[in-house]
Protein backbone atom coordinates (compact mmCIF):
# COMPACT_ATOMS: atom_id res chain seq x y z
CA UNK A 1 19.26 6.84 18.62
CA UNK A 2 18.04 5.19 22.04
CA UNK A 3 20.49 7.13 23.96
CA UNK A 4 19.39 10.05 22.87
CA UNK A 5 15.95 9.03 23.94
CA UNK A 6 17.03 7.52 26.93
CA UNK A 7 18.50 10.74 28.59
CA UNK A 8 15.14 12.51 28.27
CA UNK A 9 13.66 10.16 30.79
CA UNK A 10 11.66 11.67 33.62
CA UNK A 11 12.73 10.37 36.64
CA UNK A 12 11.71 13.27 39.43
CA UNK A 13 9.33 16.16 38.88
CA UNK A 14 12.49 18.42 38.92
CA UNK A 15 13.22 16.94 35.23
CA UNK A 16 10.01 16.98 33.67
CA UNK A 17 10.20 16.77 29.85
CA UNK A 18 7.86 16.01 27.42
CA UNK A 19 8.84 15.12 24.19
CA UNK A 20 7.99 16.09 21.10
CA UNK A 21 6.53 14.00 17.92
CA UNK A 22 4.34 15.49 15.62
CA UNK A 23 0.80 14.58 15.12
CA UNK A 24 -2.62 16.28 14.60
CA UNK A 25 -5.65 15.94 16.20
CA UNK A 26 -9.71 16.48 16.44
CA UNK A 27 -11.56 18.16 18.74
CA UNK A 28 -10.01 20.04 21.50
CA UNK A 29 -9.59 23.62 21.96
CA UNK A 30 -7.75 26.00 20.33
CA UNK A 31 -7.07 29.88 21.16
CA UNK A 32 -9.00 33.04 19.84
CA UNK A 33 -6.88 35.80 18.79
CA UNK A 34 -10.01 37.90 19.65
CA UNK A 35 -10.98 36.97 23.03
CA UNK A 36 -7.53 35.83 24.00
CA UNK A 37 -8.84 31.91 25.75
CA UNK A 38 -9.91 29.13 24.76
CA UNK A 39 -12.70 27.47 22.54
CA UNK A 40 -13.24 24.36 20.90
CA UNK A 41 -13.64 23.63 17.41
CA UNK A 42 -16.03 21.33 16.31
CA UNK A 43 -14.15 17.39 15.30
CA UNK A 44 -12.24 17.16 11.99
CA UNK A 45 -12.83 13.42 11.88
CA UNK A 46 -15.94 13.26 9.56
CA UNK A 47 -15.70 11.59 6.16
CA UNK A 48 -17.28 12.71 2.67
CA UNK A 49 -18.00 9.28 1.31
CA UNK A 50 -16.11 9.09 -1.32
CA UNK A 51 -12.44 9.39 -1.32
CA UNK A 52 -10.36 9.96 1.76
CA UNK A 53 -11.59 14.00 2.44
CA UNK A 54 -8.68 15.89 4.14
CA UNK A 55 -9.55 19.46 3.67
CA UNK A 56 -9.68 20.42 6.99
CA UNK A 57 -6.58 20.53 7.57
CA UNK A 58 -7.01 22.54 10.75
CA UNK A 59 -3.62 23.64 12.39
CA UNK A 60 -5.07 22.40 15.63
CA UNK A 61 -1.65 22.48 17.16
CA UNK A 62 -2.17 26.06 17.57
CA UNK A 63 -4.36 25.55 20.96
CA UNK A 64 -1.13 25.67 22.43
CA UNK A 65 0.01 29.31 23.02
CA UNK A 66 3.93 28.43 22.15
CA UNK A 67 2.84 26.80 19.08
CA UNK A 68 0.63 29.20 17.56
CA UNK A 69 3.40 29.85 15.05
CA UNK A 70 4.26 26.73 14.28
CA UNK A 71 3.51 26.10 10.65
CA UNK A 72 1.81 22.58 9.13
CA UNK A 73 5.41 21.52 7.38
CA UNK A 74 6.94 21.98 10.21
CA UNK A 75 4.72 20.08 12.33
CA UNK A 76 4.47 17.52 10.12
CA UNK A 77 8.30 17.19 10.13
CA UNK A 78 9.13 14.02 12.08
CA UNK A 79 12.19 15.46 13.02
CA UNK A 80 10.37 18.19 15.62
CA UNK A 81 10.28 15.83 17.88
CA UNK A 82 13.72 16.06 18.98
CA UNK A 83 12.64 19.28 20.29
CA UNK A 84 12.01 19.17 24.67
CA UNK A 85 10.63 21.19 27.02
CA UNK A 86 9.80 21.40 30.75
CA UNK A 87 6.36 19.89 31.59
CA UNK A 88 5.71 22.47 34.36
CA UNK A 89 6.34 25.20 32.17
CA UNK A 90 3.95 24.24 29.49
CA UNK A 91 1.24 23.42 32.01
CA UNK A 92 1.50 27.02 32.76
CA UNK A 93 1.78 28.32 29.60
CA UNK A 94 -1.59 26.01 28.16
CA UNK A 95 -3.72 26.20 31.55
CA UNK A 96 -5.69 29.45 32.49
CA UNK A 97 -5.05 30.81 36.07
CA UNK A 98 -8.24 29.95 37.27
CA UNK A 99 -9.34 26.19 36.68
CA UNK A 100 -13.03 26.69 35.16
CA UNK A 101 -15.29 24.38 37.72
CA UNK A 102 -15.86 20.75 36.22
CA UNK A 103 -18.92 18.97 36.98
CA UNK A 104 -17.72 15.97 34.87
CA UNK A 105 -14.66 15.98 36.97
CA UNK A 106 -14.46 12.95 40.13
CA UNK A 107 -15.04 14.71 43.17
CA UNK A 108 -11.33 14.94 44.87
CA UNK A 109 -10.52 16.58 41.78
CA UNK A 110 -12.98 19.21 42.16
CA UNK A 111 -11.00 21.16 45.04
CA UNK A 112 -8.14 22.09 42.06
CA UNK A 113 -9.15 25.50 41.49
CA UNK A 114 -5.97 27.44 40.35
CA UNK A 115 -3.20 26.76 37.42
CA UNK A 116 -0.70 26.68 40.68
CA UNK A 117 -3.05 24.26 42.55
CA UNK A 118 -2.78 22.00 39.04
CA UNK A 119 0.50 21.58 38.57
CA UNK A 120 1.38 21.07 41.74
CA UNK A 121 -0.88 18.38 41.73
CA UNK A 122 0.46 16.75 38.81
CA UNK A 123 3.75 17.19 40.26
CA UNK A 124 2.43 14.91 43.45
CA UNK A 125 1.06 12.36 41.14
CA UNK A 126 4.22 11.87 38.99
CA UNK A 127 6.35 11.13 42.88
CA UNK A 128 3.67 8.52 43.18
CA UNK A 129 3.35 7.23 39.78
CA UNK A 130 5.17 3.61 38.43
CA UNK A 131 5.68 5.62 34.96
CA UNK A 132 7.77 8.44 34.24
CA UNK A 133 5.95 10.58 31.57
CA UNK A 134 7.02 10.99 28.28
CA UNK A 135 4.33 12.92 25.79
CA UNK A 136 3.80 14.33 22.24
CA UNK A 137 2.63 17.49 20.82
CA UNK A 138 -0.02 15.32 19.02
CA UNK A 139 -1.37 13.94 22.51
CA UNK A 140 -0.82 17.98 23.98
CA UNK A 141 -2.89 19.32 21.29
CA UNK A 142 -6.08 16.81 22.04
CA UNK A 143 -6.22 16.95 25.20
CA UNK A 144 -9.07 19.13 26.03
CA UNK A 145 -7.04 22.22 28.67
CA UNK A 146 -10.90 24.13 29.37
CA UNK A 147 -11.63 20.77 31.17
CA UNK A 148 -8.13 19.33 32.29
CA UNK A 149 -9.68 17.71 35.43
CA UNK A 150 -11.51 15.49 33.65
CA UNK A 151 -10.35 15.05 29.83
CA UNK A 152 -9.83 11.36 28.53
CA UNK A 153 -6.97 12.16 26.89
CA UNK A 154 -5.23 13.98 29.74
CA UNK A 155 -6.16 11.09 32.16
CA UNK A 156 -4.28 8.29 30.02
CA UNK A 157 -0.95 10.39 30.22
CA UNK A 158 -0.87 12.83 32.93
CA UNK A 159 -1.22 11.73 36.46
CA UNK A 160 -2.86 14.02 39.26
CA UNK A 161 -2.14 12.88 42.71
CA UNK A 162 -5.79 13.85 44.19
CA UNK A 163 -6.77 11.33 41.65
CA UNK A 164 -5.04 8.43 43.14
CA UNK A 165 -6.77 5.27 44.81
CA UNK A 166 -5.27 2.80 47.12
CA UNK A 167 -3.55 -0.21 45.15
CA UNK A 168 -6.00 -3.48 45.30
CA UNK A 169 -3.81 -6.05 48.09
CA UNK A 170 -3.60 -8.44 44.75
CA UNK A 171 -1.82 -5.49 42.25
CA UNK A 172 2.03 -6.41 41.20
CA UNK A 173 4.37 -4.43 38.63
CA UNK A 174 5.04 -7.81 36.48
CA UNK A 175 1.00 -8.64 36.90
CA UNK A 176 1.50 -10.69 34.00
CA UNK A 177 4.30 -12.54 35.35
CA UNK A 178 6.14 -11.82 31.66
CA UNK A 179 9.46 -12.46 33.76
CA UNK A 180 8.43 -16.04 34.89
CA UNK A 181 7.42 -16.94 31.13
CA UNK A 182 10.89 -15.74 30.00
CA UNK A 183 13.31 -18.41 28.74
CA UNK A 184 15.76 -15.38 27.96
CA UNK A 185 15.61 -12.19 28.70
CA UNK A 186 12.85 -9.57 26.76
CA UNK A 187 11.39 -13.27 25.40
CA UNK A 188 8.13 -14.11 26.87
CA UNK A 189 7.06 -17.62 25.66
CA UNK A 190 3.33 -17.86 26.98
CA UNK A 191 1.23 -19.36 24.67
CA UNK A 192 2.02 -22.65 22.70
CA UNK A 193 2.44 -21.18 19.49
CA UNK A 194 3.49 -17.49 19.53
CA UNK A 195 6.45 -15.37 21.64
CA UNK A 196 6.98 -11.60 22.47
CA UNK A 197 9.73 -9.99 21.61
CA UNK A 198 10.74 -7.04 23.59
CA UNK A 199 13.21 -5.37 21.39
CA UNK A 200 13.53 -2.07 23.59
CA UNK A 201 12.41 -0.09 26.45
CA UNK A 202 11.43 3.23 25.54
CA UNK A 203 7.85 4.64 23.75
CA UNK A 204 6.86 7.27 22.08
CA UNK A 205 4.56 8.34 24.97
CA UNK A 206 4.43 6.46 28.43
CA UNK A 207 1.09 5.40 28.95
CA UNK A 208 0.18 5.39 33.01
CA UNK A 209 -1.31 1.96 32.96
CA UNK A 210 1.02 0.04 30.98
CA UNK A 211 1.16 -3.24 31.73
CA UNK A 212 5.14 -3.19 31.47
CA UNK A 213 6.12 -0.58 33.45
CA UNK A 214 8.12 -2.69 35.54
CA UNK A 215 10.52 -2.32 32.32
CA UNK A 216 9.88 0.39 30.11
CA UNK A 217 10.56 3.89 30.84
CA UNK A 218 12.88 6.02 33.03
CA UNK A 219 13.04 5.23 36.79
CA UNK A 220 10.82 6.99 38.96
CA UNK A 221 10.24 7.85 42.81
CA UNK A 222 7.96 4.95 42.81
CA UNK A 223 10.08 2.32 41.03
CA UNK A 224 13.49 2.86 41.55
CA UNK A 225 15.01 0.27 39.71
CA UNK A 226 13.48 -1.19 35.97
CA UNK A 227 14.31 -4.39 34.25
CA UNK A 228 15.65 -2.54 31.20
CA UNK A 229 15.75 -4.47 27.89
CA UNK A 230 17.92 -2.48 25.91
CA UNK A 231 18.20 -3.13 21.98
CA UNK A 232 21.59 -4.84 21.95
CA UNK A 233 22.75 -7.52 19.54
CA UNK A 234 23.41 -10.15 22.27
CA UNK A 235 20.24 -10.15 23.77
CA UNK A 236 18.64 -10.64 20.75
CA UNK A 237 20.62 -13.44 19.21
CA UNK A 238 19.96 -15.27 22.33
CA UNK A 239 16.13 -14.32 21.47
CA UNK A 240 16.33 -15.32 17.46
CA UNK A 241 18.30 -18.55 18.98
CA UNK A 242 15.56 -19.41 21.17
CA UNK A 243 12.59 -18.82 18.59
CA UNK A 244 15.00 -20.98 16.12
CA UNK A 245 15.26 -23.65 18.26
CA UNK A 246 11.68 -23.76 18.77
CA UNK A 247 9.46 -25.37 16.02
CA UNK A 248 6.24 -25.02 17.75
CA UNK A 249 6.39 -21.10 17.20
CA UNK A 250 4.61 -19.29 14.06
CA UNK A 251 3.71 -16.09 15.74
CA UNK A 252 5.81 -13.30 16.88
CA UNK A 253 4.94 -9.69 18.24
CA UNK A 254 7.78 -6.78 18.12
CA UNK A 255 7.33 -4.68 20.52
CA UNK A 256 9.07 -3.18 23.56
CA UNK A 257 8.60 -0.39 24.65
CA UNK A 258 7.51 0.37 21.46
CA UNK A 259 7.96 -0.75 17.70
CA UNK A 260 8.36 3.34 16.97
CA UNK A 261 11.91 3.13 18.86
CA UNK A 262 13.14 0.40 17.04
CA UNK A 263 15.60 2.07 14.91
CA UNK A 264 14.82 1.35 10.92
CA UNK A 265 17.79 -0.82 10.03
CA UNK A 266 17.50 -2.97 13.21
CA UNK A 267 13.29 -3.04 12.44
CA UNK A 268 14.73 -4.60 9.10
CA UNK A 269 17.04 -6.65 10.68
CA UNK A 270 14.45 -8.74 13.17
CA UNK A 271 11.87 -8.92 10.22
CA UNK A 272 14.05 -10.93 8.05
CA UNK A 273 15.56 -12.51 10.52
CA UNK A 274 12.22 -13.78 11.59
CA UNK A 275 10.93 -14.29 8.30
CA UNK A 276 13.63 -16.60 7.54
CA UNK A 277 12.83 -19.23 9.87
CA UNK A 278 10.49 -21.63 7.94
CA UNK A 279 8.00 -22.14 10.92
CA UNK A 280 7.47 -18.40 11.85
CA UNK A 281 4.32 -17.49 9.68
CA UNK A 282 2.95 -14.58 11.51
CA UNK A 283 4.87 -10.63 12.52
CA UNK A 284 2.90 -8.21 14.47
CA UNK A 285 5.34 -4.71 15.37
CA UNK A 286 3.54 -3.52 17.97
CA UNK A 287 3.46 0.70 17.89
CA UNK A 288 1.03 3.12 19.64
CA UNK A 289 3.02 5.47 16.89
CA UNK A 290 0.35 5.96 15.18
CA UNK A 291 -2.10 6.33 17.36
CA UNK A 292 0.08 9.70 19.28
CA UNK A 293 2.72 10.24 16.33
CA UNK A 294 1.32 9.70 13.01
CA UNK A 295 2.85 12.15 11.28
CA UNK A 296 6.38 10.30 11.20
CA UNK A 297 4.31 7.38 8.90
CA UNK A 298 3.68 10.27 6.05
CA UNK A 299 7.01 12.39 6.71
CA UNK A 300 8.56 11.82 3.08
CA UNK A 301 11.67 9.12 3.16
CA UNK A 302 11.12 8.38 6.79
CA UNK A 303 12.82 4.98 7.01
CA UNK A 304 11.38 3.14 9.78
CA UNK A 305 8.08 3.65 8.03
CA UNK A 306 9.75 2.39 4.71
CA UNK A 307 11.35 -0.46 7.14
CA UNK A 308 7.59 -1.25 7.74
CA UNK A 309 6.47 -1.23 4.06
CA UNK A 310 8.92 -3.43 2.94
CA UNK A 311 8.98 -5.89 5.44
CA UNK A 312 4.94 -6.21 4.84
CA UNK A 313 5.87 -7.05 0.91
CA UNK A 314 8.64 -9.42 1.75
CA UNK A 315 6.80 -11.45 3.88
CA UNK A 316 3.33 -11.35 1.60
CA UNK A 317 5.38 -12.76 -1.25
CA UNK A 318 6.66 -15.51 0.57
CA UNK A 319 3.20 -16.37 1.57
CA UNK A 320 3.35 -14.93 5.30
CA UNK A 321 2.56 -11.70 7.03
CA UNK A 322 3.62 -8.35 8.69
CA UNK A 323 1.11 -6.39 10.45
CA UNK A 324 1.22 -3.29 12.69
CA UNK A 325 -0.40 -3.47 15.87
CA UNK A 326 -1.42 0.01 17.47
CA UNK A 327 -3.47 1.21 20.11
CA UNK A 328 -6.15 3.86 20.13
CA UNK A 329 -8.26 4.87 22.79
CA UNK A 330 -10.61 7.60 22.37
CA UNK A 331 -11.91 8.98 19.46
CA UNK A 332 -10.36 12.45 19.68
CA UNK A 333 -6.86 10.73 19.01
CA UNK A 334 -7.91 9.98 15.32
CA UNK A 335 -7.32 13.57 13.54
CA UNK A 336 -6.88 14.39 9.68
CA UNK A 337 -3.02 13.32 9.90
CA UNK A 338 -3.67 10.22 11.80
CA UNK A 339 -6.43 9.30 8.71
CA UNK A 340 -3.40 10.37 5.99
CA UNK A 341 -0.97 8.09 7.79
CA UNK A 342 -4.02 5.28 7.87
CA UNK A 343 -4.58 5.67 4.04
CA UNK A 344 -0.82 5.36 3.47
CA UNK A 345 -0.50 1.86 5.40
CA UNK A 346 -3.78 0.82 3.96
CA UNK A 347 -2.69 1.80 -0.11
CA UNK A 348 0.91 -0.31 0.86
CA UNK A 349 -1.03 -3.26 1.77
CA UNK A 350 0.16 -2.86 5.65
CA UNK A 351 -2.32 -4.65 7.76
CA UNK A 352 -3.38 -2.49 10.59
CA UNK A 353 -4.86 -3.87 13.93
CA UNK A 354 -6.15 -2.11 17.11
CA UNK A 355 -5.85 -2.98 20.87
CA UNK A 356 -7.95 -0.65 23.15
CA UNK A 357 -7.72 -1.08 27.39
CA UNK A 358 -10.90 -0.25 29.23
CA UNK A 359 -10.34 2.92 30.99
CA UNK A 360 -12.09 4.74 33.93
CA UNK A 361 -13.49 8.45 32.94
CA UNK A 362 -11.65 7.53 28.70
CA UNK A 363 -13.81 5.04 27.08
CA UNK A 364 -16.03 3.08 29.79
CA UNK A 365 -19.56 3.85 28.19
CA UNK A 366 -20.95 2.03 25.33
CA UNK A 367 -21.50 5.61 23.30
CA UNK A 368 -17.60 6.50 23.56
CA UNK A 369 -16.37 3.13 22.49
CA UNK A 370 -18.78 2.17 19.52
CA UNK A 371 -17.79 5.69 18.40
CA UNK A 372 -13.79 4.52 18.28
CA UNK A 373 -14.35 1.07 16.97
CA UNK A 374 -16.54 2.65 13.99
CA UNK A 375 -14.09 4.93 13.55
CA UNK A 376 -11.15 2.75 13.78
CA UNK A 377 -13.06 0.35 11.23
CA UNK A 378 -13.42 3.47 8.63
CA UNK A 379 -9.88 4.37 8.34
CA UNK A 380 -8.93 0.06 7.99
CA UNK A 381 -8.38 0.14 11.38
CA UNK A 382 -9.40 -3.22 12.57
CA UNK A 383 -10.51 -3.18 15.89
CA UNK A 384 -9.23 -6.60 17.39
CA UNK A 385 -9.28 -6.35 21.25
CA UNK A 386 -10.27 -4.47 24.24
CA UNK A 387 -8.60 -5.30 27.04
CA UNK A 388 -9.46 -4.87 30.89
CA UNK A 389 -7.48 -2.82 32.45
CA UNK A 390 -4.52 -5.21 33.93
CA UNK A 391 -3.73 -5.54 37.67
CA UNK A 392 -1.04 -3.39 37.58
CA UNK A 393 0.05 -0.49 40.40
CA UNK A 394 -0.34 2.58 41.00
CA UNK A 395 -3.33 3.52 38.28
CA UNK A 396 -6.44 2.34 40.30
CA UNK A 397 -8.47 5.62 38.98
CA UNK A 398 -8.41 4.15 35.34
CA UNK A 399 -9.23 0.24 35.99
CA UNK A 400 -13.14 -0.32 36.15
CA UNK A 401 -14.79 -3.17 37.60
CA UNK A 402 -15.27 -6.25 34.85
CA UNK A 403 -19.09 -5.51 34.78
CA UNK A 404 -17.84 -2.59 32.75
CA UNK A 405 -16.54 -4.45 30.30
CA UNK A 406 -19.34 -7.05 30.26
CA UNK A 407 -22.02 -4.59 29.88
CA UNK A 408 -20.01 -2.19 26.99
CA UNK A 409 -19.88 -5.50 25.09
CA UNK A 410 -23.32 -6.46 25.48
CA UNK A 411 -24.62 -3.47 23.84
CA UNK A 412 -22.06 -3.38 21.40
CA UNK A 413 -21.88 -6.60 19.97
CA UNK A 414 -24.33 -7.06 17.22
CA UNK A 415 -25.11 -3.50 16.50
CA UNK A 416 -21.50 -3.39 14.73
CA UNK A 417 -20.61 -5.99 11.83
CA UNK A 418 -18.59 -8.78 13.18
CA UNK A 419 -15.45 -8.13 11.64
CA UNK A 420 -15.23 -4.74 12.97
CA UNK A 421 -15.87 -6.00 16.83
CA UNK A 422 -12.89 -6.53 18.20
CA UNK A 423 -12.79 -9.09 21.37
CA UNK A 424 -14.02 -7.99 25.09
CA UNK A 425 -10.51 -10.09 27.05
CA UNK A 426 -9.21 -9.96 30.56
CA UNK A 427 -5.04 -10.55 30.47
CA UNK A 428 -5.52 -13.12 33.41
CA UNK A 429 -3.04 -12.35 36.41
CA UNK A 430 0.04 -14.60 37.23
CA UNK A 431 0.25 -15.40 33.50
CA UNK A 432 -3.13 -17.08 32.29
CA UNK A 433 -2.97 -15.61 29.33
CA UNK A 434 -6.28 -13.85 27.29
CA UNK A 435 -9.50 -14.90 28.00
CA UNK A 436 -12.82 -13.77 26.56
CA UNK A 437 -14.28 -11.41 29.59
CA UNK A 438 -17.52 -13.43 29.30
CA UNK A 439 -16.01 -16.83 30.08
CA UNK A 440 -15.80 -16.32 33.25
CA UNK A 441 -16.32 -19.49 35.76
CA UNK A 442 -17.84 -17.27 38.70
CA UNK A 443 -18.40 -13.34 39.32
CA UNK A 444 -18.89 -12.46 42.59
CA UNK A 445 -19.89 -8.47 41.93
CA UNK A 446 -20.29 -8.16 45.92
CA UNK A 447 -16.22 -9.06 46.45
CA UNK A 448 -15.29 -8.00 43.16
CA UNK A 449 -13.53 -11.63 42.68
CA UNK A 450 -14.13 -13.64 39.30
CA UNK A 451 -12.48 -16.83 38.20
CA UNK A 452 -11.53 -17.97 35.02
CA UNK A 453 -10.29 -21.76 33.84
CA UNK A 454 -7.49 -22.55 31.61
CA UNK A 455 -7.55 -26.26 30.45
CA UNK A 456 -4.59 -28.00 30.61
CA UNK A 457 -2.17 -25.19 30.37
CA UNK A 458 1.00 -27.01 29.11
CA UNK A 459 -0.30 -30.38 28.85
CA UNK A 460 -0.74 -30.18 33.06
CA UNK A 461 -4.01 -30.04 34.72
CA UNK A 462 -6.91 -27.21 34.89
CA UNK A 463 -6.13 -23.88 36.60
CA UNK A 464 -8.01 -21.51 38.01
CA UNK A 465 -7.47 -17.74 37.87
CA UNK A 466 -8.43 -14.90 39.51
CA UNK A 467 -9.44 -11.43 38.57
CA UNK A 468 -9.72 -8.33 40.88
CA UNK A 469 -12.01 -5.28 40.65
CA UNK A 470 -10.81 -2.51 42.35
CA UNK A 471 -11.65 -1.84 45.75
């Protein structure tokens, strides 16, 4: 299973792949037979009141010229993802020849005029890029291709090299320093009571500001060489050994890479594993599967999904807890299959939480993200954080300044009910762990530089952290 993964990698521009893994979508465009280009439909995520309404079942997969054909079961079929294709040659398939003019586009962006001028573009961004790309038809089929310059969707997955901005003096790969809070390999032991557990390296999709890509994904012109944690049973006893040996844990988060790649019987494996250790009370899998793949969670007898269920049951009855942890950012990734694969979880008792990152030109306006935590909230989607964007390289263009984040929460908070507001946090750099982006000591909005204060970080003394907006 993760080989087979693993050797679709996109290291160079020469092997561009996307990979398939059905989803659905909202609103984005979709072709007209009768004036051969593209339109949008209006968004399929509306609700009737009553019980879960899923008529409009749109094939909205069918934007996509190659696709048009492509019939719902098929779609649905978790299994079509195995199916790959050349990046380059979609983008010129999708894209019209002329680039219509963008106003909402950033200015350096405005020059790309032509399908050529595009994808060559793209093609400059991935040599530059710490990610190597790896994408869905789900995330294809939202992504908006009469405005690609400046869709939110696009942006998150897709880099374009005009869109690149010098890396702040203070970025790193590892901004977290998850390798110096290690005491074994893929097992970060920050916080007093709770470890992460990266189980593997690959994702469904390859966000371009992941805070891991110092590990997860293919090498790439950028970074040639990745701290791979690959699912073997080794590593992970040394892991299991560690958490064992260590009575002060009761929290654990799966996740990678991603959850989605763990195969099922392994995914059954680590839960009961972990469940049998009397002072682990708490499982999160962490998954964006859901949020760019959520058609695998209703494809009938799909067993990681089952894997999911079951360990959720199992751990309820012995008093503890499984939850999912997934990661939406816009409101165009929730579509009608998205809010079937929600239900599901939701009618198996599956706890479902959300982590969003603040994103340039995605989500950083108060209108865009009360939209997605309402929305979120509807379908049992419990908004829980929404992270600043972390200190990482190479993705400048999507991290905003923290007053971004300061003043989305202020007009948020309170015109939401509580449960449903998920916590405004900065991931300190260097390892300081989440902090609540109001707390901070001092903001200097001239310099960019704030300062947070941990207290007594391992029983030691006070430190002081810093935070960087971009230049």
């Amino acid at each position: 299973m993760f080989g087979s993964h693993l050797a679709t990698r996109l290291a160079r521009p020469s092997s561009l792949r996307y990979s398939w893994c059905l989803s659905h979508t909202s609103s984005h465009t979709r072709k007209s037979s009768s004036e051969n280009r593209l339109v949008k439909p209006s968004p399929d995520h509306e609700s009737s009141g009553g019980v879960l309404d899923v008529t409009r079942r749109e094939p909205y997969w069918h934007i996509i010229p190659t696709w048009k054909d492509v019939s719902e079961a098929d779609f649905l079929d978790y299994g079509w993802q195995e199916s790959k294709d050349k990046l380059a040659a979609f983008l010129y398939n999708v894209l019209p020849e002329e680039i219509p003019y963008d106003g909402d586009a950033p200015e350096p962006l405005r020059q790309i005029q032509t399908r050529d001028m595009f994808v060559q573009d793209v093609l400059g961004g991935i040599s530059l890029a710490p990610m190597s790309i790896r994408i869905t038809p789900h995330i294809m089929s939202v992504i908006d291709w009469t405005k690609p310059l400046s869709d939110p969707i696009r942006r998150q997955f897709i880099p374009l090299r005009s869109s690149f901005i010098k890396d702040h003096p203070k970025l790193q790969l590892d901004s977290l320093n998850e390798t110096g809070d290690s005491p074994t390999p893929g097992l970060v032991h920050r916080y007093h009571d709770k470890a992460l557990f990266l189980a593997v390296s690959v994702c469904p999709v390859y966000c371009r500001f992941c805070t891991r890509s110092y590990s997860v994904g293919g090498a790439t012109e950028e970074v040639s060489t990745k701290k791979s944690f690959s699912p073997t049973r080794r590593r992970w006893e040394r892991m299991f050994e560690y958490i064992e040996q260590t009575p002060q844990l009761s929290d654990i988060v799966v996740s990678g890479g991603d959850g989605y790649y763990i195969a099922p019987e392994h995914l059954t494996s680590i839960t009961e594993r972990l469940l049998s250790i009397p002072h682990i009370r708490r499982i999160r899998i962490a998954s964006k599967g859901l949020a760019v793949c959520p058609s695998r969670i209703i494809t009938p007898g799909d067993g990681w999904t089952q894997a999911l269920i079951n360990a959720s049951a199992a751990a309820r009855r012995m008093g503890k807890s499984v939850a999912l942890h997934t990661h939406f950012n816009h409101p165009r990734e929730v579509t009608w299959i998205t809010r079937l694969a929600a239900q599901k979880l939701y009618e198996e008792g599956v706890m479902v939480r959300n982590q969003t990152v603040m994103l340039r030109g995605v989500n950083d306006n108060v209108d865009t993200m009360k939209e997605l935590m309402r929305l979120l909230a509807d379908n049992n989607l419990m908004p829980y954080y929404v992270y600043q964007g972390d200190m990482v390289s190479g993705v400048e263009d999507l991290r905003t300044p923290l007053s971004t984040i300061l003043e989305v929460e202020r007009h948020i908070r309170g015109s939401i009910a509580g449960f449903a507001t998920p916590n405004f946090v900065v991931d300190l750099p260097g390892g300081g762990g989440k902090r609540l982006a109001t707390s901070y000591n001092t903001y200097d909005r001239s310099t960019g530089v704030s300062t947070y204060i941990l207290p007594g970080k391992n029983a030691g003394e006070d430190r002081v952290y810093e935070y960087h907006d971009p230049l």
